[in-house]
Protein backbone atom coordinates (compact mmCIF):
# COMPACT_ATOMS: atom_id res chain seq x y z
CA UNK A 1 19.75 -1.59 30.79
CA UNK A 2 19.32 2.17 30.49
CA UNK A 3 16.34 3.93 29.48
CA UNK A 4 17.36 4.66 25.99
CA UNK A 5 18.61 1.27 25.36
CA UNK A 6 15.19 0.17 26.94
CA UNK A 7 13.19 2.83 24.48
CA UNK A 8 15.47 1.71 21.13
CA UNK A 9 14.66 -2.20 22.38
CA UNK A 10 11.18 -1.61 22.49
CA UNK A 11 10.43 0.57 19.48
CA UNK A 12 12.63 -2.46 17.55
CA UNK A 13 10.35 -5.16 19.04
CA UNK A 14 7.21 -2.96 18.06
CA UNK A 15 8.30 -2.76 14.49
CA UNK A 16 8.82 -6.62 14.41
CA UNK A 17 6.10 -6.69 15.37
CA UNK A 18 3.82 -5.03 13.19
CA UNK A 19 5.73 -6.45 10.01
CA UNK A 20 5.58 -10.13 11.39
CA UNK A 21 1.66 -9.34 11.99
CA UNK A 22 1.39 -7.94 8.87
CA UNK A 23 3.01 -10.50 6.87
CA UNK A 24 1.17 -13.46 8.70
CA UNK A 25 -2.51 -11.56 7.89
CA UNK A 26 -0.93 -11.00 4.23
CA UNK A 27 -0.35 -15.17 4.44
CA UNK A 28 -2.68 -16.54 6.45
CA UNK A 29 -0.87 -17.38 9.27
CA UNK A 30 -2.44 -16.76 12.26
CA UNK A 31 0.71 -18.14 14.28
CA UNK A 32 2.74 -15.49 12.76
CA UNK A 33 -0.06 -12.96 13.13
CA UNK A 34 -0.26 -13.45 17.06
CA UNK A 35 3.62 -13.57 17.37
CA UNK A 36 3.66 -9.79 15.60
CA UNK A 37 1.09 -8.87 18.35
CA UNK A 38 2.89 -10.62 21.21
CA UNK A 39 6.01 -8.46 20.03
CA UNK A 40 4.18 -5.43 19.11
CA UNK A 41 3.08 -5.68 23.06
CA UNK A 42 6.68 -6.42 24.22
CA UNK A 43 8.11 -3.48 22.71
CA UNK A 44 5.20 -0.81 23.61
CA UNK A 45 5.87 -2.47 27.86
CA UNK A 46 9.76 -1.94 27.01
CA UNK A 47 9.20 1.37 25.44
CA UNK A 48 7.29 2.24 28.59
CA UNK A 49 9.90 0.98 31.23
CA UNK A 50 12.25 3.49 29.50
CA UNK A 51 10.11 6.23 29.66
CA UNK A 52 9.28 5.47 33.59
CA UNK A 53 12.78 5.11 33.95
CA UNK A 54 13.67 8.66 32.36
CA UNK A 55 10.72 10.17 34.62
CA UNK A 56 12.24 8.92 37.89
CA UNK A 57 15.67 10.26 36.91
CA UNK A 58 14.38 13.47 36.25
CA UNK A 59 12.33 13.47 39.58
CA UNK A 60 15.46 12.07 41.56
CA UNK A 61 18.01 14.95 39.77
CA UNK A 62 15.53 18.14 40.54
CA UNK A 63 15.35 16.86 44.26
């Protein structure tokens, strides 16, 4: 996977995230709540392996 794909991938799982946590606080669903957090934390590691992956590519490129 590239490192946009990996950023777009992660800032999708964040968003499903937050609305899946917010809707299972808005219905008191605590299953639902801890699945938004799960993805929320998904998406902000994916984000992240994007990012490192964009870093390393620049380092490799100005060597």
């Amino acid at each position: 996977m590239s490192s946009t794909s990996d950023k777009i991938t992660g800032l999708a799982n964040e968003a499903k995230g937050t609305i899946k946590q917010d809707v299972g606080k808005l219905v008191g669903n605590p299953k639902l709540e801890a699945e938004g957090t799960i993805h929320k934390h998904v998406g902000a590691a994916q984000k992240a392996v994007g990012e490192a992956k964009d870093a390393i590519k620049k380092v490799i490129d100005g060597a």
